[in-house]
C-alpha atoms as a PDB file:
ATOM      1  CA  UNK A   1       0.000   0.000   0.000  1.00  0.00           C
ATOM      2  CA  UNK A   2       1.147   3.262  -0.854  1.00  0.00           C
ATOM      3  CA  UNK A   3       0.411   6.508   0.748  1.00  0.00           C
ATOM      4  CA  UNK A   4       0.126   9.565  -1.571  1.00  0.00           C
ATOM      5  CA  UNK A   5       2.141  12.256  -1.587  1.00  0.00           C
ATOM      6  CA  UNK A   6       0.925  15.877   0.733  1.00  0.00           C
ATOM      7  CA  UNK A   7       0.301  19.080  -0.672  1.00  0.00           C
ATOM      8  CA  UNK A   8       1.406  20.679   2.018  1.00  0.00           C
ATOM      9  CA  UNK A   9       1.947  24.445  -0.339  1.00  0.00           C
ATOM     10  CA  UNK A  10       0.543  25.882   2.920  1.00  0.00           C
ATOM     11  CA  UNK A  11       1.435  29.713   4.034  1.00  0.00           C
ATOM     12  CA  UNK A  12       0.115  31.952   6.403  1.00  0.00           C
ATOM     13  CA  UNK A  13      -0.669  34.561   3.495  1.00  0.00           C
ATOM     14  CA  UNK A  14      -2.979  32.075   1.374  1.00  0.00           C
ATOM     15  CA  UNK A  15      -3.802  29.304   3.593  1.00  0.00           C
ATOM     16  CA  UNK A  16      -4.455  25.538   2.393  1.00  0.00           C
ATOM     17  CA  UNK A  17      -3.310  25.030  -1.429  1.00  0.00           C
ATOM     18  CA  UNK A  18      -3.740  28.762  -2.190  1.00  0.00           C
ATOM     19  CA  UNK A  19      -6.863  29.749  -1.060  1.00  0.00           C
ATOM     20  CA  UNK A  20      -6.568  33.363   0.699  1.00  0.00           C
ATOM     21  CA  UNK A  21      -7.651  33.238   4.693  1.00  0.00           C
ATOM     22  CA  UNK A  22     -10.961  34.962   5.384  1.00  0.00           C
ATOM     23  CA  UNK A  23     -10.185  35.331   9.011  1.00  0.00           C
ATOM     24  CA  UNK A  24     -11.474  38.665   8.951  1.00  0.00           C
ATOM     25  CA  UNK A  25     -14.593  37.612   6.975  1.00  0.00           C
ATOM     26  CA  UNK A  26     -15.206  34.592   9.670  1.00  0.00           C
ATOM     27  CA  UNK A  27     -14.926  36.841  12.745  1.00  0.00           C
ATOM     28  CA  UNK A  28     -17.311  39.631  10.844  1.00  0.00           C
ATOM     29  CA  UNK A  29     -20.071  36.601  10.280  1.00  0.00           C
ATOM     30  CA  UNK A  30     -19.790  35.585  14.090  1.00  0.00           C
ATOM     31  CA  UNK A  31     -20.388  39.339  15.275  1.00  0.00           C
ATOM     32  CA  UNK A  32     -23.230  39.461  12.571  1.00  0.00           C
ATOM     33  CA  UNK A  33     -25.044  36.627  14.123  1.00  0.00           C
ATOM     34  CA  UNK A  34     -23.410  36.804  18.043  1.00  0.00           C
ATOM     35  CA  UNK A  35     -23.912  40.163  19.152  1.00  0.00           C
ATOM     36  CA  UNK A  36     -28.228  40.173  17.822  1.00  0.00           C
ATOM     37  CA  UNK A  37     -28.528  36.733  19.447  1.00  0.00           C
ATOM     38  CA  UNK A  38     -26.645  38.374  22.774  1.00  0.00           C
ATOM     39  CA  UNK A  39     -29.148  41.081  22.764  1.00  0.00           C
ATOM     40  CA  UNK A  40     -31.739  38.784  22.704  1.00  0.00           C
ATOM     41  CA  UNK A  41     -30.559  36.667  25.100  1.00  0.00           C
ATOM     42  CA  UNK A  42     -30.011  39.432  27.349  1.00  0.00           C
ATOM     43  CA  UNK A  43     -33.691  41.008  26.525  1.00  0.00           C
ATOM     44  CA  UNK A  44     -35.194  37.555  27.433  1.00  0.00           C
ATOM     45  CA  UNK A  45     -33.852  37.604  30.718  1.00  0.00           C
ATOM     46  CA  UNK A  46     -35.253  40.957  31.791  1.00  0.00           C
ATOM     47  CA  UNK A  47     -38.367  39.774  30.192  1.00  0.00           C
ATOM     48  CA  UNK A  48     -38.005  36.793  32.486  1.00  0.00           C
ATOM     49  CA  UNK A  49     -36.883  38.291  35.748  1.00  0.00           C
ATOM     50  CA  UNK A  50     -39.951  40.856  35.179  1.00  0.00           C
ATOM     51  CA  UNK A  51     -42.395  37.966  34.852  1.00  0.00           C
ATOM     52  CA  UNK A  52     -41.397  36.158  37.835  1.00  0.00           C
ATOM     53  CA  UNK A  53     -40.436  38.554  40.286  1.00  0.00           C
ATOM     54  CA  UNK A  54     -43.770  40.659  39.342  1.00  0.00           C
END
Protein backbone atom coordinates (compact mmCIF):
# COMPACT_ATOMS: atom_id res chain seq x y z
CA UNK A 1 0.00 0.00 0.00
CA UNK A 2 1.15 3.26 -0.85
CA UNK A 3 0.41 6.51 0.75
CA UNK A 4 0.13 9.56 -1.57
CA UNK A 5 2.14 12.26 -1.59
CA UNK A 6 0.92 15.88 0.73
CA UNK A 7 0.30 19.08 -0.67
CA UNK A 8 1.41 20.68 2.02
CA UNK A 9 1.95 24.45 -0.34
CA UNK A 10 0.54 25.88 2.92
CA UNK A 11 1.43 29.71 4.03
CA UNK A 12 0.11 31.95 6.40
CA UNK A 13 -0.67 34.56 3.50
CA UNK A 14 -2.98 32.08 1.37
CA UNK A 15 -3.80 29.30 3.59
CA UNK A 16 -4.45 25.54 2.39
CA UNK A 17 -3.31 25.03 -1.43
CA UNK A 18 -3.74 28.76 -2.19
CA UNK A 19 -6.86 29.75 -1.06
CA UNK A 20 -6.57 33.36 0.70
CA UNK A 21 -7.65 33.24 4.69
CA UNK A 22 -10.96 34.96 5.38
CA UNK A 23 -10.18 35.33 9.01
CA UNK A 24 -11.47 38.66 8.95
CA UNK A 25 -14.59 37.61 6.98
CA UNK A 26 -15.21 34.59 9.67
CA UNK A 27 -14.93 36.84 12.74
CA UNK A 28 -17.31 39.63 10.84
CA UNK A 29 -20.07 36.60 10.28
CA UNK A 30 -19.79 35.58 14.09
CA UNK A 31 -20.39 39.34 15.28
CA UNK A 32 -23.23 39.46 12.57
CA UNK A 33 -25.04 36.63 14.12
CA UNK A 34 -23.41 36.80 18.04
CA UNK A 35 -23.91 40.16 19.15
CA UNK A 36 -28.23 40.17 17.82
CA UNK A 37 -28.53 36.73 19.45
CA UNK A 38 -26.64 38.37 22.77
CA UNK A 39 -29.15 41.08 22.76
CA UNK A 40 -31.74 38.78 22.70
CA UNK A 41 -30.56 36.67 25.10
CA UNK A 42 -30.01 39.43 27.35
CA UNK A 43 -33.69 41.01 26.52
CA UNK A 44 -35.19 37.55 27.43
CA UNK A 45 -33.85 37.60 30.72
CA UNK A 46 -35.25 40.96 31.79
CA UNK A 47 -38.37 39.77 30.19
CA UNK A 48 -38.00 36.79 32.49
CA UNK A 49 -36.88 38.29 35.75
CA UNK A 50 -39.95 40.86 35.18
CA UNK A 51 -42.39 37.97 34.85
CA UNK A 52 -41.40 36.16 37.84
CA UNK A 53 -40.44 38.55 40.29
CA UNK A 54 -43.77 40.66 39.34
Amino acid sequence: MTVPPSNSSTTPESGPAGAPRRSGLIVFAWLWVGLPLAYGVYELVLKAKQLFTG
